[in-house]
C-alpha atoms as a PDB file:
ATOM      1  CA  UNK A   1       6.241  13.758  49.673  1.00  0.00           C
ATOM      2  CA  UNK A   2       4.892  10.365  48.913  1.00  0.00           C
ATOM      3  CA  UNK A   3       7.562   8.366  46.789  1.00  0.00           C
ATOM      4  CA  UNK A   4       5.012   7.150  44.358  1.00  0.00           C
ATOM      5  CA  UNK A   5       3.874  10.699  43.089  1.00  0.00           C
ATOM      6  CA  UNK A   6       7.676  11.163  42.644  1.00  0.00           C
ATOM      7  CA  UNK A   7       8.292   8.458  40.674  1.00  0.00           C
ATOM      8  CA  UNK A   8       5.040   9.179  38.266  1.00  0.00           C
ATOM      9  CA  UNK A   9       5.970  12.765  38.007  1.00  0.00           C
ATOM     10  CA  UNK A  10       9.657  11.563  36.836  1.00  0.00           C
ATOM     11  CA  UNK A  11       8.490   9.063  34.743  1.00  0.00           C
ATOM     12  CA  UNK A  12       6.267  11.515  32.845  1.00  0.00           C
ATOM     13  CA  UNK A  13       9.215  14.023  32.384  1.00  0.00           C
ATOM     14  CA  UNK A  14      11.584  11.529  30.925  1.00  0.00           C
ATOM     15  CA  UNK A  15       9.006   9.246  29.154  1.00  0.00           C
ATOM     16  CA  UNK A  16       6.542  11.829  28.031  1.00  0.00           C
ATOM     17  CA  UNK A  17       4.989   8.796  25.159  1.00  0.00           C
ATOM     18  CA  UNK A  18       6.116   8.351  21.540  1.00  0.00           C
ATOM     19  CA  UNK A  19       6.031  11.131  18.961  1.00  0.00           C
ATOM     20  CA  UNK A  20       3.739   9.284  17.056  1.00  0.00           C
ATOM     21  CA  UNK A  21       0.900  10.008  19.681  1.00  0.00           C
ATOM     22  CA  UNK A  22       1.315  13.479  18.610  1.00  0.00           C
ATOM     23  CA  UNK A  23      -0.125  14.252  15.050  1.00  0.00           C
ATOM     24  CA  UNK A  24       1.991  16.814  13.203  1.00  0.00           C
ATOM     25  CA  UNK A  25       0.637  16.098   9.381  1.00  0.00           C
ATOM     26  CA  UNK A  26      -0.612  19.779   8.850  1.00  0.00           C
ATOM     27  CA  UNK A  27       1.603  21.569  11.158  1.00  0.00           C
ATOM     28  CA  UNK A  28       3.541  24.354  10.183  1.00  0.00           C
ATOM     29  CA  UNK A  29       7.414  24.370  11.198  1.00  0.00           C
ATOM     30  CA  UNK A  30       6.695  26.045  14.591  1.00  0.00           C
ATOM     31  CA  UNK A  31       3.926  24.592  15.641  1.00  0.00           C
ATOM     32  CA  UNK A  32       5.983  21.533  14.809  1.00  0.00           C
ATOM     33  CA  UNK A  33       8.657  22.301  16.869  1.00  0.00           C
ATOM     34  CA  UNK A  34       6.846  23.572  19.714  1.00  0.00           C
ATOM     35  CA  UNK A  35       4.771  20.163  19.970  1.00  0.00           C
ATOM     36  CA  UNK A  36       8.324  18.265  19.204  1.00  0.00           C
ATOM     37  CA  UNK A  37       9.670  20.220  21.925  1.00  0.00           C
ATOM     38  CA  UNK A  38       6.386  18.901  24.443  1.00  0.00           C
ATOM     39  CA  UNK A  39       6.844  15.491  23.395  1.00  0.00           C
ATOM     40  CA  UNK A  40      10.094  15.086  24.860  1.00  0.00           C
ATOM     41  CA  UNK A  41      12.354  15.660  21.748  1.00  0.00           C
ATOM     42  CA  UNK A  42      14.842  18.349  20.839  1.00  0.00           C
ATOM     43  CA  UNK A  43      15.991  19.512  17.353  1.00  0.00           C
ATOM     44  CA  UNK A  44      19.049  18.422  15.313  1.00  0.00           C
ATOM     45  CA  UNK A  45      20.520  20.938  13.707  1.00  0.00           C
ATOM     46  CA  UNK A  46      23.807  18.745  12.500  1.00  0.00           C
ATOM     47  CA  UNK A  47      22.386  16.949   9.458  1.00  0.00           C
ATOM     48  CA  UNK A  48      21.222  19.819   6.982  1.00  0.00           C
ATOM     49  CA  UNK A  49      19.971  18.401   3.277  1.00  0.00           C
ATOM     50  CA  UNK A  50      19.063  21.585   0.792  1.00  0.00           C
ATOM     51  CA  UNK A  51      17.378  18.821  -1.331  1.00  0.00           C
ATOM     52  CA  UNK A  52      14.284  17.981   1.200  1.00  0.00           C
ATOM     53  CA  UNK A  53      12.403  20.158   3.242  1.00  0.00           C
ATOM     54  CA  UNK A  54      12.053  18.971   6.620  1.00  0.00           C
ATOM     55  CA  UNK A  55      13.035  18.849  10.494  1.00  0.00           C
ATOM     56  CA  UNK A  56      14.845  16.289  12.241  1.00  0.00           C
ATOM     57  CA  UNK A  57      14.028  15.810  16.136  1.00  0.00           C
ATOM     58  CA  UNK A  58      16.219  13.616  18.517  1.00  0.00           C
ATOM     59  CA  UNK A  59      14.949  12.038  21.883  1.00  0.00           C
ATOM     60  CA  UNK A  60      16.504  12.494  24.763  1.00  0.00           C
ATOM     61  CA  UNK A  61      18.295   8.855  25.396  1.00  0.00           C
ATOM     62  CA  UNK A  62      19.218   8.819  21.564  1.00  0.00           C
ATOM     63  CA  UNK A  63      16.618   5.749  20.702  1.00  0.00           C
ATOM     64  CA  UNK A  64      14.151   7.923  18.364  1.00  0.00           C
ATOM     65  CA  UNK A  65      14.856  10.394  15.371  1.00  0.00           C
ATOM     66  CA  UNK A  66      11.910  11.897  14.113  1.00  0.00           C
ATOM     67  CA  UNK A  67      11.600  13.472  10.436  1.00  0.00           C
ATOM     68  CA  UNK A  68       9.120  15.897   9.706  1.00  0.00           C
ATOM     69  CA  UNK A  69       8.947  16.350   5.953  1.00  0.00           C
ATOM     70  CA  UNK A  70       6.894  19.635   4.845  1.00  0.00           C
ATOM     71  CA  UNK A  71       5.213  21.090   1.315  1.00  0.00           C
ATOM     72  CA  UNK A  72       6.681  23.750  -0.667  1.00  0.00           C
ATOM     73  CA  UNK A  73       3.910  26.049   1.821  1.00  0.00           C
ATOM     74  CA  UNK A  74       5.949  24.504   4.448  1.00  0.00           C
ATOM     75  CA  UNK A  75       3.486  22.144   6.052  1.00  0.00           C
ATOM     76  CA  UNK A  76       3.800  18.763   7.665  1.00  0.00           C
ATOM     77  CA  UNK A  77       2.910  16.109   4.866  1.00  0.00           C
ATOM     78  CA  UNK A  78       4.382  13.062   6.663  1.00  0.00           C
ATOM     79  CA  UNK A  79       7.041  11.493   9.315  1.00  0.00           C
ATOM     80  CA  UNK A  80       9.332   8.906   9.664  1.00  0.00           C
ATOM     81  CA  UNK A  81      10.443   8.216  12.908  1.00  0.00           C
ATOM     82  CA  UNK A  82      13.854   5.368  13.031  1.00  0.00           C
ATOM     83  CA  UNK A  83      13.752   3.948  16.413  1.00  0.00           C
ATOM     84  CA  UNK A  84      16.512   1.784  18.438  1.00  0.00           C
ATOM     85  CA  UNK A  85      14.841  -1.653  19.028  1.00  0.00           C
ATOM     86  CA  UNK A  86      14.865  -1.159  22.459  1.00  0.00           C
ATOM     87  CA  UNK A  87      11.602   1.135  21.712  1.00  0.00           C
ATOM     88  CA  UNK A  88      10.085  -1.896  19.496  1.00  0.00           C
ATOM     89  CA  UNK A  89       7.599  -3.638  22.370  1.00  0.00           C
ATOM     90  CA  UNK A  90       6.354  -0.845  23.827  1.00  0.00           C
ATOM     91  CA  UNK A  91       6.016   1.418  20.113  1.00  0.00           C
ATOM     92  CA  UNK A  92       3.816  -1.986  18.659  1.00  0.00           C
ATOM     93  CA  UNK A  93       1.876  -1.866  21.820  1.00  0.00           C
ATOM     94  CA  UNK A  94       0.599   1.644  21.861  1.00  0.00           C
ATOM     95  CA  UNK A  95       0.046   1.314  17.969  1.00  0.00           C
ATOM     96  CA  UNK A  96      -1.881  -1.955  18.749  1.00  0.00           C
ATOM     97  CA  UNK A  97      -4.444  -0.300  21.936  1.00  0.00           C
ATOM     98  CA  UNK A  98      -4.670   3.098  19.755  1.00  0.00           C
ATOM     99  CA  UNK A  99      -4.645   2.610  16.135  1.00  0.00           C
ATOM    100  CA  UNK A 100      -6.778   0.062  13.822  1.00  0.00           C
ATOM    101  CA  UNK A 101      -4.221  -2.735  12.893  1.00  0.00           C
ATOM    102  CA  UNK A 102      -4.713  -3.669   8.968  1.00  0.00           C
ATOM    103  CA  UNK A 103      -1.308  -5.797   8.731  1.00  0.00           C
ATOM    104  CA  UNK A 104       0.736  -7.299  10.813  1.00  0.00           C
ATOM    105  CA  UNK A 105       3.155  -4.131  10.728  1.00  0.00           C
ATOM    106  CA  UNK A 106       0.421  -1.316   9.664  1.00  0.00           C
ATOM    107  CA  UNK A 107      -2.335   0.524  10.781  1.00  0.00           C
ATOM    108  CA  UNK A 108      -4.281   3.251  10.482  1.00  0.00           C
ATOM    109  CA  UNK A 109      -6.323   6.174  12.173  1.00  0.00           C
ATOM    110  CA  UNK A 110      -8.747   8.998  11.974  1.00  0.00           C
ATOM    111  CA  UNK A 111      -7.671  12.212  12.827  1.00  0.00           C
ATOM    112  CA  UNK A 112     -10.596  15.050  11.757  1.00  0.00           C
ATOM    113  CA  UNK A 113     -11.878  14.512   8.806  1.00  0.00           C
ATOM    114  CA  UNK A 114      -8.911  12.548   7.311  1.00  0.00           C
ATOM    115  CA  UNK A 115      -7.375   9.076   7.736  1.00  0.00           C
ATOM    116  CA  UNK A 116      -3.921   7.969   8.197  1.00  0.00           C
ATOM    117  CA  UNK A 117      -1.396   5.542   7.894  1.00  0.00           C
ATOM    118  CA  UNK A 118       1.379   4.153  10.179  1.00  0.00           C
ATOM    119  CA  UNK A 119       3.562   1.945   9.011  1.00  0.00           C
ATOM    120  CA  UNK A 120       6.483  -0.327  10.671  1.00  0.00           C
ATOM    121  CA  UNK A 121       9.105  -1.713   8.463  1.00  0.00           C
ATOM    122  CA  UNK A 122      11.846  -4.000  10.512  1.00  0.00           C
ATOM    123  CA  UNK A 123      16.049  -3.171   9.617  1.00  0.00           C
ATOM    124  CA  UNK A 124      18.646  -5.033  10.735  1.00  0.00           C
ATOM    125  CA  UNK A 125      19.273  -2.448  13.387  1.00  0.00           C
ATOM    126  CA  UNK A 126      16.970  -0.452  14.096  1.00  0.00           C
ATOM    127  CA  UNK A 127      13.198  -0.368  13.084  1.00  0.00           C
ATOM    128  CA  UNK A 128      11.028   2.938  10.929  1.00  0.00           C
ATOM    129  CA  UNK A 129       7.366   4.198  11.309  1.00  0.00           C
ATOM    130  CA  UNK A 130       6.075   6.149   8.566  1.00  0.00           C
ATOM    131  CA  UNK A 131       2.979   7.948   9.262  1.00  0.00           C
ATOM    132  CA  UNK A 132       1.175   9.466   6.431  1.00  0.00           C
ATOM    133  CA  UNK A 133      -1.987  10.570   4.872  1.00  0.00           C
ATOM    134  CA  UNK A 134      -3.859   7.639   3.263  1.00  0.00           C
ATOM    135  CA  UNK A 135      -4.557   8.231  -0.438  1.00  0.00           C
END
């Protein structure tokens, strides 16, 4: 088998793209799992709160956690995803060739009918993108 149709066909099973390719917001809690589950990320049961409804997601290597907070009708409002700086150059390159930049660390798509917002904010150790209807 040619080595270079290996290589792709690993590097699409262990790098499947970011979460934030994938649009949850409107997504009930299976769905959300299910498209989780596709994107390369498995769920973490470990950290439960009672005081917000959501679904936490881990990547594989351990650099992304994805939050998936849902309405009282439990569906998807909004994410934050807190990502290990080794994610940063190639996370503000995707959001730079597929979203509309309006900041230096926002942006902003349409997705049906609706447009929404992703935003970056830099930590001392790790970075967050919160993606979310704009009002």
């Amino acid at each position: 088998m040619n080595k270079v149709v290996i290589f792709v066909g690993l590097f699409l099973i262990f790098f499947p793209g970011t979460i934030e390719a994938q649009h949850f917001i409107g997504l009930d809690k299976k769905q959300t799992r299910i498209l989780a589950r596709k994107s390369g990320f498995y769920e973490d049961i470990m950290t439960v709160s009672k005081k917000f409804n959501y679904l936490k997601f881990v990547n594989s290597p351990g650099t992304k956690t994805l939050i998936v907070f849902f309405s009282d009708e439990d569906l998807a409002t909004h994410t934050r995803t807190v990502c290990d700086y080794s994610e940063y150059d190639f996370i503000l390159k995707e959001y730079d060739e597929k979203y509309h930049k309006i900041s230096d660390n926002s942006w902003e798509y349409e997705h049906g009918d609706q447009v929404f917002q992703v935003n970056l904010e830099e930590k001392e150790w790790y970075f967050v993108v919160r993606l979310k209807k704009k009002l």
